[in-house]
Protein backbone atom coordinates (compact mmCIF):
# COMPACT_ATOMS: atom_id res chain seq x y z
CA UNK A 1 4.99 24.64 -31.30
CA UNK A 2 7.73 26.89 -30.02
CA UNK A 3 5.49 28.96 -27.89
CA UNK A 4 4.00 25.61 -26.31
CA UNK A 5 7.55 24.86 -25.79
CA UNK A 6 8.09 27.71 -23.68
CA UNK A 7 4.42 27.41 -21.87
CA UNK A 8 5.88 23.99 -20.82
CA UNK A 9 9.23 25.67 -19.35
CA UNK A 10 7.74 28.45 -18.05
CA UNK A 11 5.46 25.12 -16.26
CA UNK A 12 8.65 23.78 -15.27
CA UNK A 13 9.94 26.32 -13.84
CA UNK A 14 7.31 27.56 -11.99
CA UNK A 15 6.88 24.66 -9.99
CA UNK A 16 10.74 23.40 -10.33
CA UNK A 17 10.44 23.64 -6.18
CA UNK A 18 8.25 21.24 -5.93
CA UNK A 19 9.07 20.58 -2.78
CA UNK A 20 8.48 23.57 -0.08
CA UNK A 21 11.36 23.42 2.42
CA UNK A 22 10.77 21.84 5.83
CA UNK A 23 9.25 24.51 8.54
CA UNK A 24 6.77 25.13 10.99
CA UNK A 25 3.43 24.82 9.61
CA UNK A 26 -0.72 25.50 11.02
CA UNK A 27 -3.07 23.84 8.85
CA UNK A 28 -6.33 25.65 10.72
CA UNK A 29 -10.11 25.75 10.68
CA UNK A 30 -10.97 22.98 8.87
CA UNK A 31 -12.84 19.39 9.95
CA UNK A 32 -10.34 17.24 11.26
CA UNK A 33 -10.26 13.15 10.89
CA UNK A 34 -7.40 12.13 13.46
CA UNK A 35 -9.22 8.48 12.75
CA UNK A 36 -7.16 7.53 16.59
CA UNK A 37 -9.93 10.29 17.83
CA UNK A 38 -13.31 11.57 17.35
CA UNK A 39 -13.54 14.09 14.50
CA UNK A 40 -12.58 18.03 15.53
CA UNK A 41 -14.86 20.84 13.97
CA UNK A 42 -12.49 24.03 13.64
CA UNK A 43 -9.50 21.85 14.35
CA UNK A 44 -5.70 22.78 14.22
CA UNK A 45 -2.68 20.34 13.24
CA UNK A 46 0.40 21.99 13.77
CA UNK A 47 3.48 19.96 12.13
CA UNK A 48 7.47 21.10 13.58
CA UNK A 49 10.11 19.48 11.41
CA UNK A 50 8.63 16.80 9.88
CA UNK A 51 6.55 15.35 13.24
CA UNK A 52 2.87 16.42 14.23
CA UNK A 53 3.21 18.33 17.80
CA UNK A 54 -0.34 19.36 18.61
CA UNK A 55 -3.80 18.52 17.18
CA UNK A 56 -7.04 19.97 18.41
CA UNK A 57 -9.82 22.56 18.36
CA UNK A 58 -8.35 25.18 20.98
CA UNK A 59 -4.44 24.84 19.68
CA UNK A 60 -1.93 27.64 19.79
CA UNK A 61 -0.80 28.16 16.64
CA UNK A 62 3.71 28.96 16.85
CA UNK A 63 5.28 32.40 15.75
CA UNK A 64 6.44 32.20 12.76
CA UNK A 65 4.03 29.33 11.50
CA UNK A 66 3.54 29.34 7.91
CA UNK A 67 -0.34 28.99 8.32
CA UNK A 68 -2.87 27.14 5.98
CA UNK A 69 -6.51 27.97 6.31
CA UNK A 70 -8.58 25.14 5.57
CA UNK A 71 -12.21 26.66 6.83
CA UNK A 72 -14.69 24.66 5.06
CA UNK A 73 -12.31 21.87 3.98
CA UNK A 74 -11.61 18.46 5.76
CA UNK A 75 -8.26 17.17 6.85
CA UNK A 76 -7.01 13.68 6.93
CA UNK A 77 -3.53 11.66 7.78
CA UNK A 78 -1.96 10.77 4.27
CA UNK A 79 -3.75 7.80 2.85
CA UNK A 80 -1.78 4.32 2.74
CA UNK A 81 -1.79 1.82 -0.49
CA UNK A 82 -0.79 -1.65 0.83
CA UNK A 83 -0.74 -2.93 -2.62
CA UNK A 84 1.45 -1.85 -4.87
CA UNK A 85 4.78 -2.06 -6.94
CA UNK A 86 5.04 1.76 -7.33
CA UNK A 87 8.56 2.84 -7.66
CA UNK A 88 9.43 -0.61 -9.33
CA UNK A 89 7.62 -0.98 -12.64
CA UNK A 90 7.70 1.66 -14.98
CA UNK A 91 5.64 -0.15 -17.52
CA UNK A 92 3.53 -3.45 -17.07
CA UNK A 93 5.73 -5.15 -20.15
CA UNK A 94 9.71 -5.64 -20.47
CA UNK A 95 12.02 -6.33 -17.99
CA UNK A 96 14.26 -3.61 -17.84
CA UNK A 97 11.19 -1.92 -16.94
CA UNK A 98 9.85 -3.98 -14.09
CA UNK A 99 11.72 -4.38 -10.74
CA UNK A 100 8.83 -6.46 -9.49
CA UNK A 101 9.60 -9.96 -9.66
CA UNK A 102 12.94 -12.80 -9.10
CA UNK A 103 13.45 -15.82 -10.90
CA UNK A 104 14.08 -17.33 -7.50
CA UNK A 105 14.99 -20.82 -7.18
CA UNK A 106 12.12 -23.51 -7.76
CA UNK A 107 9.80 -20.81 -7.39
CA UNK A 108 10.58 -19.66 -4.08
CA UNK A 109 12.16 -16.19 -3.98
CA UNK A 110 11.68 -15.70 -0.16
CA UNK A 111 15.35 -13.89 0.24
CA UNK A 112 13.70 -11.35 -3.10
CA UNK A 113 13.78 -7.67 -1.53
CA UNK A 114 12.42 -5.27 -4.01
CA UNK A 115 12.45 -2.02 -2.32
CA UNK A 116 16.53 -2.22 -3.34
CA UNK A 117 15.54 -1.19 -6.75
CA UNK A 118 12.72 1.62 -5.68
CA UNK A 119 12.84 4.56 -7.07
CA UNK A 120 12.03 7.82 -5.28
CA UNK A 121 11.82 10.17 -8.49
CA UNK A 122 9.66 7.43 -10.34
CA UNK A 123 7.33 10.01 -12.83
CA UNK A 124 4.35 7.88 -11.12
CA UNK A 125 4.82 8.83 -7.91
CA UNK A 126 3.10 12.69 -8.15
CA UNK A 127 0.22 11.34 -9.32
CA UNK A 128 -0.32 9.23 -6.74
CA UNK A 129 0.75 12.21 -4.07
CA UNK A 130 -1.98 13.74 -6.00
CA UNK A 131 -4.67 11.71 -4.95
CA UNK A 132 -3.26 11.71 -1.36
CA UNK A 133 -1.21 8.95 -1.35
CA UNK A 134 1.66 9.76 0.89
CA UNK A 135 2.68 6.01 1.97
CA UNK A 136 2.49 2.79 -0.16
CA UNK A 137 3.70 -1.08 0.76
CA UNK A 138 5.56 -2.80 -2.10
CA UNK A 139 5.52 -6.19 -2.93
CA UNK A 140 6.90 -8.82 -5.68
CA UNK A 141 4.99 -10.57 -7.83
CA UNK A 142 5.46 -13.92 -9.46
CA UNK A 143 6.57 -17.31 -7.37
CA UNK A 144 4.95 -19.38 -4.83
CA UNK A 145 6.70 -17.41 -2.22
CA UNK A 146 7.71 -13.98 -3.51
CA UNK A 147 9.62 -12.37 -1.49
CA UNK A 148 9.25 -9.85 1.22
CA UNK A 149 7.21 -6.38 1.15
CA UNK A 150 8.74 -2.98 2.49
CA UNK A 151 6.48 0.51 3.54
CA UNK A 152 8.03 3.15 2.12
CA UNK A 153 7.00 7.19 2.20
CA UNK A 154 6.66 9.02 -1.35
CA UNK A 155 9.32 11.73 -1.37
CA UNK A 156 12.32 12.41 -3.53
CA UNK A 157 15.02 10.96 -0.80
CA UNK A 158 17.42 7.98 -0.48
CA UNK A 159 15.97 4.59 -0.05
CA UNK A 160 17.49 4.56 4.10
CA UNK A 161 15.20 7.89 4.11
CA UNK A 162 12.01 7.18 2.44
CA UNK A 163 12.03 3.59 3.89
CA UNK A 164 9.28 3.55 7.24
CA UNK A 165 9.83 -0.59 7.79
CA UNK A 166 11.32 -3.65 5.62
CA UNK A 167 10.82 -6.34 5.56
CA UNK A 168 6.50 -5.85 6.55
CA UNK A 169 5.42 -9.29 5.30
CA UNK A 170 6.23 -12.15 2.83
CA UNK A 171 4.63 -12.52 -0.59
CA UNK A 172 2.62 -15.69 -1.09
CA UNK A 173 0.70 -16.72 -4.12
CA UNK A 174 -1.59 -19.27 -3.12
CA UNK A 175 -3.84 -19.35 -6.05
CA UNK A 176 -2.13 -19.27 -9.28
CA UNK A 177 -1.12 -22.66 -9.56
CA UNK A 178 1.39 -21.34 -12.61
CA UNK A 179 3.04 -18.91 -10.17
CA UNK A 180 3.91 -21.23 -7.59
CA UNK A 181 5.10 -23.70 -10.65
CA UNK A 182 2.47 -26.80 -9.28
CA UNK A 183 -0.24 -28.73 -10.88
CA UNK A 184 -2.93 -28.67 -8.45
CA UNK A 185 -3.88 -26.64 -5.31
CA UNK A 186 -2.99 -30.25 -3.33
CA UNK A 187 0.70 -29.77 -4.98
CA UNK A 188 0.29 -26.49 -3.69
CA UNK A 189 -0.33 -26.77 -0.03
CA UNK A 190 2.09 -29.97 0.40
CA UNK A 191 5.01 -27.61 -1.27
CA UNK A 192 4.61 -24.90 1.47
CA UNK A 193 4.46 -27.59 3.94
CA UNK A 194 7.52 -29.04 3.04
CA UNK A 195 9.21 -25.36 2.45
CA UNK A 196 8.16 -25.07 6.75
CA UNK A 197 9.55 -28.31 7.33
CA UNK A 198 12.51 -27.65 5.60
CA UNK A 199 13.15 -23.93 7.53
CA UNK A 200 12.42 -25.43 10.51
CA UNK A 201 15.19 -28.41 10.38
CA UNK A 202 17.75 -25.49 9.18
CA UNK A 203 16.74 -23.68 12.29
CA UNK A 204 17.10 -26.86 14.46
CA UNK A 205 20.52 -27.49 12.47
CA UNK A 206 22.20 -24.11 11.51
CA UNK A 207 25.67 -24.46 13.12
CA UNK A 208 25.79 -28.18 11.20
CA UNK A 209 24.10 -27.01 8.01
CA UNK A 210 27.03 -24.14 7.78
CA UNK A 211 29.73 -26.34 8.74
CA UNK A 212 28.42 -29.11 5.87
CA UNK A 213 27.83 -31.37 8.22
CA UNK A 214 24.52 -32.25 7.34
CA UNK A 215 22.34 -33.36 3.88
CA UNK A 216 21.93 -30.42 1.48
CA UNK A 217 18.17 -28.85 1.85
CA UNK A 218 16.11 -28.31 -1.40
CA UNK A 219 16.30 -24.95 -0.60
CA UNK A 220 18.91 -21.96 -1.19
CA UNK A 221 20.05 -21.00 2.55
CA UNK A 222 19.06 -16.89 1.50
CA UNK A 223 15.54 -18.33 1.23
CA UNK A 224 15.70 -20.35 4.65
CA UNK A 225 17.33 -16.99 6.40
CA UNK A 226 14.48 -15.33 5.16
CA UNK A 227 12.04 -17.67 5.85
CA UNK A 228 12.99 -17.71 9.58
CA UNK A 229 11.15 -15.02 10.77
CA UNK A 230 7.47 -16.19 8.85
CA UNK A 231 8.47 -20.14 10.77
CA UNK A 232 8.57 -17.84 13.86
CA UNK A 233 5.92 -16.43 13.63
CA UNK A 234 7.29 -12.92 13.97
CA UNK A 235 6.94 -12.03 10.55
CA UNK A 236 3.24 -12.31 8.56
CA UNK A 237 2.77 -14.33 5.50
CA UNK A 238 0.45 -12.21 2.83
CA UNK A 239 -1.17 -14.85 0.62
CA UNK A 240 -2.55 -14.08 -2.39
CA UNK A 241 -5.95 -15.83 -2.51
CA UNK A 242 -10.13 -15.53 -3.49
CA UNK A 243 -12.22 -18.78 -3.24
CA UNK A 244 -13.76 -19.62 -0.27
CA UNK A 245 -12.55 -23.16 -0.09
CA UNK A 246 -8.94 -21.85 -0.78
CA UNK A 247 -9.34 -19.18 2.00
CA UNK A 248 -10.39 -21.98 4.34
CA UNK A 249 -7.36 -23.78 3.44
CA UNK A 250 -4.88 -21.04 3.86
CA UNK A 251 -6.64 -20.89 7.41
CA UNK A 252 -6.12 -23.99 8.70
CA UNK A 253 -2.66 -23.93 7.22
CA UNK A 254 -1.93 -20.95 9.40
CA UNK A 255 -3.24 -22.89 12.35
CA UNK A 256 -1.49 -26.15 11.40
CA UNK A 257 2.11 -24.20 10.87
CA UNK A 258 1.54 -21.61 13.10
CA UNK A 259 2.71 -18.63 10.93
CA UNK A 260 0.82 -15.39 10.84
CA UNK A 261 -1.33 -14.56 8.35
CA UNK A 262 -2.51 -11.73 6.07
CA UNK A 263 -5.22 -12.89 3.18
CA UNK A 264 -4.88 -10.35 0.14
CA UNK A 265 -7.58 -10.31 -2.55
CA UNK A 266 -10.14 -12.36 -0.71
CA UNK A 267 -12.98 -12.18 -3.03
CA UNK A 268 -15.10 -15.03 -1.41
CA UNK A 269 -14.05 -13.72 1.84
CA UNK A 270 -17.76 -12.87 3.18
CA UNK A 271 -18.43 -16.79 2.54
CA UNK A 272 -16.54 -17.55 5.04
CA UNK A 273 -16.21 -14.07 7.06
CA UNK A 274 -16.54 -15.74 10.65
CA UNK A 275 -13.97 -18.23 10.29
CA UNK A 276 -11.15 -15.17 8.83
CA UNK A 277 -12.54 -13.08 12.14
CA UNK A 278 -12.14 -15.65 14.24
CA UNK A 279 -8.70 -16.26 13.08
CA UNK A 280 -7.96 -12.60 13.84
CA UNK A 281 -6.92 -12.35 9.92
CA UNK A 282 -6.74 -8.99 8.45
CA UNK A 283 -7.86 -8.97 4.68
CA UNK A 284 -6.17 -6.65 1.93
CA UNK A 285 -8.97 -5.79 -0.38
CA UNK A 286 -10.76 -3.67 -2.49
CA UNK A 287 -14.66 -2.55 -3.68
CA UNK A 288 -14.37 -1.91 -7.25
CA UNK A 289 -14.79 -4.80 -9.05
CA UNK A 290 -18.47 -5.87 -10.06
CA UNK A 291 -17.66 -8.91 -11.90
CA UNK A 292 -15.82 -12.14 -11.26
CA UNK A 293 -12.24 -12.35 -13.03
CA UNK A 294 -11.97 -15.88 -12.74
CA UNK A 295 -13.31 -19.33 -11.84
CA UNK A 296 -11.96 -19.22 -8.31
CA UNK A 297 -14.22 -15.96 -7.61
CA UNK A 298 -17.29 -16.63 -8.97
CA UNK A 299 -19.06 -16.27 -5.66
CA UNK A 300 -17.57 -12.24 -5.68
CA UNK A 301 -19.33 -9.27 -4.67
CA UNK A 302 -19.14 -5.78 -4.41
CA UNK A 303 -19.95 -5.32 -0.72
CA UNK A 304 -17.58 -8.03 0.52
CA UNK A 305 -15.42 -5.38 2.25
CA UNK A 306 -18.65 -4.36 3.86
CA UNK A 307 -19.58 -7.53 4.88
CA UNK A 308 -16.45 -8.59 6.49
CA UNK A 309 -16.13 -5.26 8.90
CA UNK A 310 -19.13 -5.88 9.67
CA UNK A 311 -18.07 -9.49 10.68
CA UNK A 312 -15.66 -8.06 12.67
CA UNK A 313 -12.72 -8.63 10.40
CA UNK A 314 -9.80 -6.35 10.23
CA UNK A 315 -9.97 -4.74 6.50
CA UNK A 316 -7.26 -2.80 4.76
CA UNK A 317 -8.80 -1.45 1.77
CA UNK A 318 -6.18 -1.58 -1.47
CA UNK A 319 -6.31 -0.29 -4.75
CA UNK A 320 -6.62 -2.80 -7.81
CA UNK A 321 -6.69 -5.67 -5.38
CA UNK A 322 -6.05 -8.59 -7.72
CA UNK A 323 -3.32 -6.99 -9.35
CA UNK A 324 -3.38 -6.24 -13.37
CA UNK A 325 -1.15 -3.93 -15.53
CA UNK A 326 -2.76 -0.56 -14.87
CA UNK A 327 -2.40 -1.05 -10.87
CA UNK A 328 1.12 1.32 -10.99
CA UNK A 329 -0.69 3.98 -12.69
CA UNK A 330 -3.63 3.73 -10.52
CA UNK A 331 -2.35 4.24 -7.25
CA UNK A 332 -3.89 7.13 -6.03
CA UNK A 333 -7.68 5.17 -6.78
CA UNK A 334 -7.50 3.61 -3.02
CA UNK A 335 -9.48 6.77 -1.94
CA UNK A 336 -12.15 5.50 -4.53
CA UNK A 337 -12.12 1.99 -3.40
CA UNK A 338 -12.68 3.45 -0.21
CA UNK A 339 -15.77 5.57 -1.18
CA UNK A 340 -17.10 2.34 -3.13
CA UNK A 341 -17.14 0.25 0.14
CA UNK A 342 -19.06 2.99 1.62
CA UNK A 343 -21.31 2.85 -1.33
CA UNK A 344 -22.08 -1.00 -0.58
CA UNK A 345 -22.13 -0.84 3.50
CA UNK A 346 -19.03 -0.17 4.91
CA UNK A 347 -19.39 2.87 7.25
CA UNK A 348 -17.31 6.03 6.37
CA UNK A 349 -15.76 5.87 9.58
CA UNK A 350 -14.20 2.24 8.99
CA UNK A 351 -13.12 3.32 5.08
CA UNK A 352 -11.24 5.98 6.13
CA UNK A 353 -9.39 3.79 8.49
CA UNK A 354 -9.23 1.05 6.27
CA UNK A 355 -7.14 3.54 3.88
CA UNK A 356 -4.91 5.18 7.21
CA UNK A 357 -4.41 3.54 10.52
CA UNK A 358 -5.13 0.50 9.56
CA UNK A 359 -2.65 -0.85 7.28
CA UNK A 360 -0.45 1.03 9.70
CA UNK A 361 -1.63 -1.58 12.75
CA UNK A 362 -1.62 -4.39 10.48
CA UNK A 363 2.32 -3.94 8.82
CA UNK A 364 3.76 -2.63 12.56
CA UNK A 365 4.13 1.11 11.15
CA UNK A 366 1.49 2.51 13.51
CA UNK A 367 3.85 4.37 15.61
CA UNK A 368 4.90 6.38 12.69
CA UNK A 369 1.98 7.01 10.23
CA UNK A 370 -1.98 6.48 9.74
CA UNK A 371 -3.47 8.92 12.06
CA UNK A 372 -3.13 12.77 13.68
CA UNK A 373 -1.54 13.04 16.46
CA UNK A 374 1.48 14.04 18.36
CA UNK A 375 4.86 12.06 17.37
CA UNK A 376 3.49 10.94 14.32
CA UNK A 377 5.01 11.63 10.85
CA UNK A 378 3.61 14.86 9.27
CA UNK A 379 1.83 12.72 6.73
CA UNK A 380 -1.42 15.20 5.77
CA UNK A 381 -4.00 15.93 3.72
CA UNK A 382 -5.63 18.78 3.34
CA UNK A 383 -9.18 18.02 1.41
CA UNK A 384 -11.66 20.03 -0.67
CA UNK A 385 -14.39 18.27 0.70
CA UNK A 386 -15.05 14.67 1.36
CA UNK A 387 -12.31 12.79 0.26
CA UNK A 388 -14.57 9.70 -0.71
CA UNK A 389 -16.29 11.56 -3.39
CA UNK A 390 -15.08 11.84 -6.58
CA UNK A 391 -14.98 15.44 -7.23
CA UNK A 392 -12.62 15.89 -4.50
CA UNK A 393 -9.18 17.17 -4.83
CA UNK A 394 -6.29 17.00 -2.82
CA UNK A 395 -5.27 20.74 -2.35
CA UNK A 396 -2.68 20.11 0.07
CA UNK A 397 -0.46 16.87 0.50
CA UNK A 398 2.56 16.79 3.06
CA UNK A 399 4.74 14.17 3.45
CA UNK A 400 7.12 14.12 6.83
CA UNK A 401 5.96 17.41 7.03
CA UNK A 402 7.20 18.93 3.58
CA UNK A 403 4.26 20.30 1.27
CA UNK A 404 4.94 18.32 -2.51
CA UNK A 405 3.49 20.21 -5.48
CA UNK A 406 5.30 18.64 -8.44
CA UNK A 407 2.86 18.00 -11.43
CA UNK A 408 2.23 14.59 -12.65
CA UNK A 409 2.67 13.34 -16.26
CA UNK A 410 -1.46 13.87 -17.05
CA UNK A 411 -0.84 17.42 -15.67
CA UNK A 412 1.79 17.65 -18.02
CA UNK A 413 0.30 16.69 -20.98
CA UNK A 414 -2.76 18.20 -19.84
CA UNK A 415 -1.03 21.61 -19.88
CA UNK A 416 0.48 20.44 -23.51
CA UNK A 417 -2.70 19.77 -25.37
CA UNK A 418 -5.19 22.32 -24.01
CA UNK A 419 -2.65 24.80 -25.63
CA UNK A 420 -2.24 23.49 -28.89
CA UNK A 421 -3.62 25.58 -31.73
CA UNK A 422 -5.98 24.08 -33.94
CA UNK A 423 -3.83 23.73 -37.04
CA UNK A 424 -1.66 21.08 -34.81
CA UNK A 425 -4.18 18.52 -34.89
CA UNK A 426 -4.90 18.50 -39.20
CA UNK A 427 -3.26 16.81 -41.65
């Protein structure tokens, strides 16, 4: 046991720099995916403190560069999870464990900001850097309305550093009648009326709703505030929801309240994939459930994704859509949901930006992350081969330019248990 002791702190200490300071660096010769562009055979990225400066096949590469030759390897921008509570929950059970959820106030939590509690040296983040994750959104769980999602980068900084946008949507749960603490989907609908109708006569009434001057609204005034922006239509609400008939709802409840709209989960959507594209809707979903997990998505199938692209709906593919207790360990399987939509229709071209620049267009990040080009964070990936397939491994992963090789916890115990001699595992 003592000499696996010191195999694990020789482990540690070999890669106790995890991080490789920040510097000029030429990731050359390999296929390059800027997903903005067409792909570039023999391509260059070069990345100067933290920001991409040049991308292309015929790019001078800087003195001094520290130079990564990816000949027969494929490069990507950092892959995006838009589903997530990574950095909250350290386990699925307990609460001192799980930063995830408020007890709001008659199950509205609108004012709830998670990303306060994130944290940037959670021992789950290197495995998801591992599978080229290098952005996730992350969202509460629990209430009617939520509370609001932030986009954060996965490096070991403060919360002002590693935070790219927050608030990027709110949190609604449009499905789970227990959540949102009603009896019926009817209940349902009329309580998220009357939580518009109620923002909207605060608006109308702020200076006399401060000053007392008018009747108190069910409401606590943090939850109004927040709601403002969703009333406005500035900021989008991301409703949890799978049945056809419920979608449809949720649609012409955007319409009739004019709030925008992001569907998450979406099961049924390719029921009703016209309607969501005519809507202009973008759906958060995934392609690796076969089976249906409940009543409300019995009509589910494995190409939905698929099918709504190809109805001209905007998809951001997520990993685990539908949530469950294994999502926070899981993050890093968006690059397999990706290569299962492929599997069932979805063109590679439209995965790999369903997993990038999309969720970057959709959440108003696309300015900073989601493809390669110049001015965008150095958020790269350098791949062994197609990133889709499942035998691929992320050799290189930068975030904001900075190269991260800290082992996960499998790598870890991986290193642990291959070592152990054989009289450790008998009686």
């Amino acid at each position: 046991m003592r000499a696996t002791r010191n195999g694990l702190l020789a482990l540690a200490c070999a890669m106790a720099a995890f991080a490789l300071p920040a510097q000029t660096v030429a990731i050359t010769g390999g296929t390059v995916y800027p997903v903005s562009g067409p792909m570039i055979k023999n391509g260059t990225v070069v990345i100067v403190n933290g920001k991409i400066t040049a991308v292309g096949a015929n790019v001078a590469v800087p003195a001094g560069a520290k130079k990564i030759d990816a000949t027969g390897k494929w490069v990507t921008p950092g892959f995006v999870n838009s589903s997530t509570v990574l950095g909250l929950v350290d386990v699925g059970f307990g609460a001192d464990a799980n930063e995830s959820s408020s007890r709001g106030q008659d199950d509205i939590s609108a004012s709830f900001q998670p990303w306060l509690a994130f944290n940037p040296l959670n021992p789950l983040i290197p495995a998801a850097r591992e599978g080229g994750v290098t952005t996730v959104a992350i969202w509460p769980n629990g209430n009617l309305v939520g509370g609001q999602g932030a986009m954060l980068d996965l490096f070991p900084g403060s919360l002002p550093e590693v935070l790219l946008k927050a608030p990027i949507g709110m949190a609604a749960e449009f499905e789970s009648l227990r959540s949102a603490g009603v009896g019926s989907r009817g209940e349902l609908l009329g309580k998220i009326e009357e939580l518009f109708a109620a923002t909207k006569q605060y608006m109308a009434n702020k200076e006399a709703y401060n000053a007392a001057r008018m009747r108190t609204l069910p409401y606590r005034k943090a939850d109004l505030d927040a709601m403002v922006p969703v009333v406005s239509g500035v900021l989008p609400m991301v409703v949890s929801v799978n049945s056809a008939a419920d979608i449809q709802e949720a649609l012409r409840l955007s319409k009739q309240l004019g709030f925008k709209m992001v569907l998450y989960g979406a099961s049924e959507g390719w029921m009703v994939a016209k309607e969501i594209a005519a809507a202009k809707v973008p759906v958060l979903t995934g392609a690796m459930n076969n089976i249906p997990r409940d009543f409300v998505e019995l009509n589910s199938r494995q190409d939905n994704a698929s099918l709504l692209r190809k109805a001209g709906v905007t998809v951001v593919i997520v990993g685990n859509a539908g949530g469950g207790d294994e999502e926070n360990f899981n993050v890093k399987n968006v690059r397999f949901e990706a290569g299962n939509a492929v599997g069932y229709g979805m063109t590679w071209d439209d995965a790999l930006r369903a997993v990038t620049l999309a969720p970057a267009e959709v959440f108003g990040v696309a300015g900073k992350i989601g493809a390669l080009k110049a001015g965008m964070e150095g958020n790269v990936v350098v791949w062994s081969g197609d990133p889709f397939e499942f035998a691929t491994q992320a050799e290189h992963v930068f975030v904001r330019g900075v190269e991260y090789m800290q082992p996960s916890r499998k790598d870890l115990l991986t290193e642990r248990y291959k070592s152990l001699p054989p009289s450790y595992y008998k009686p």
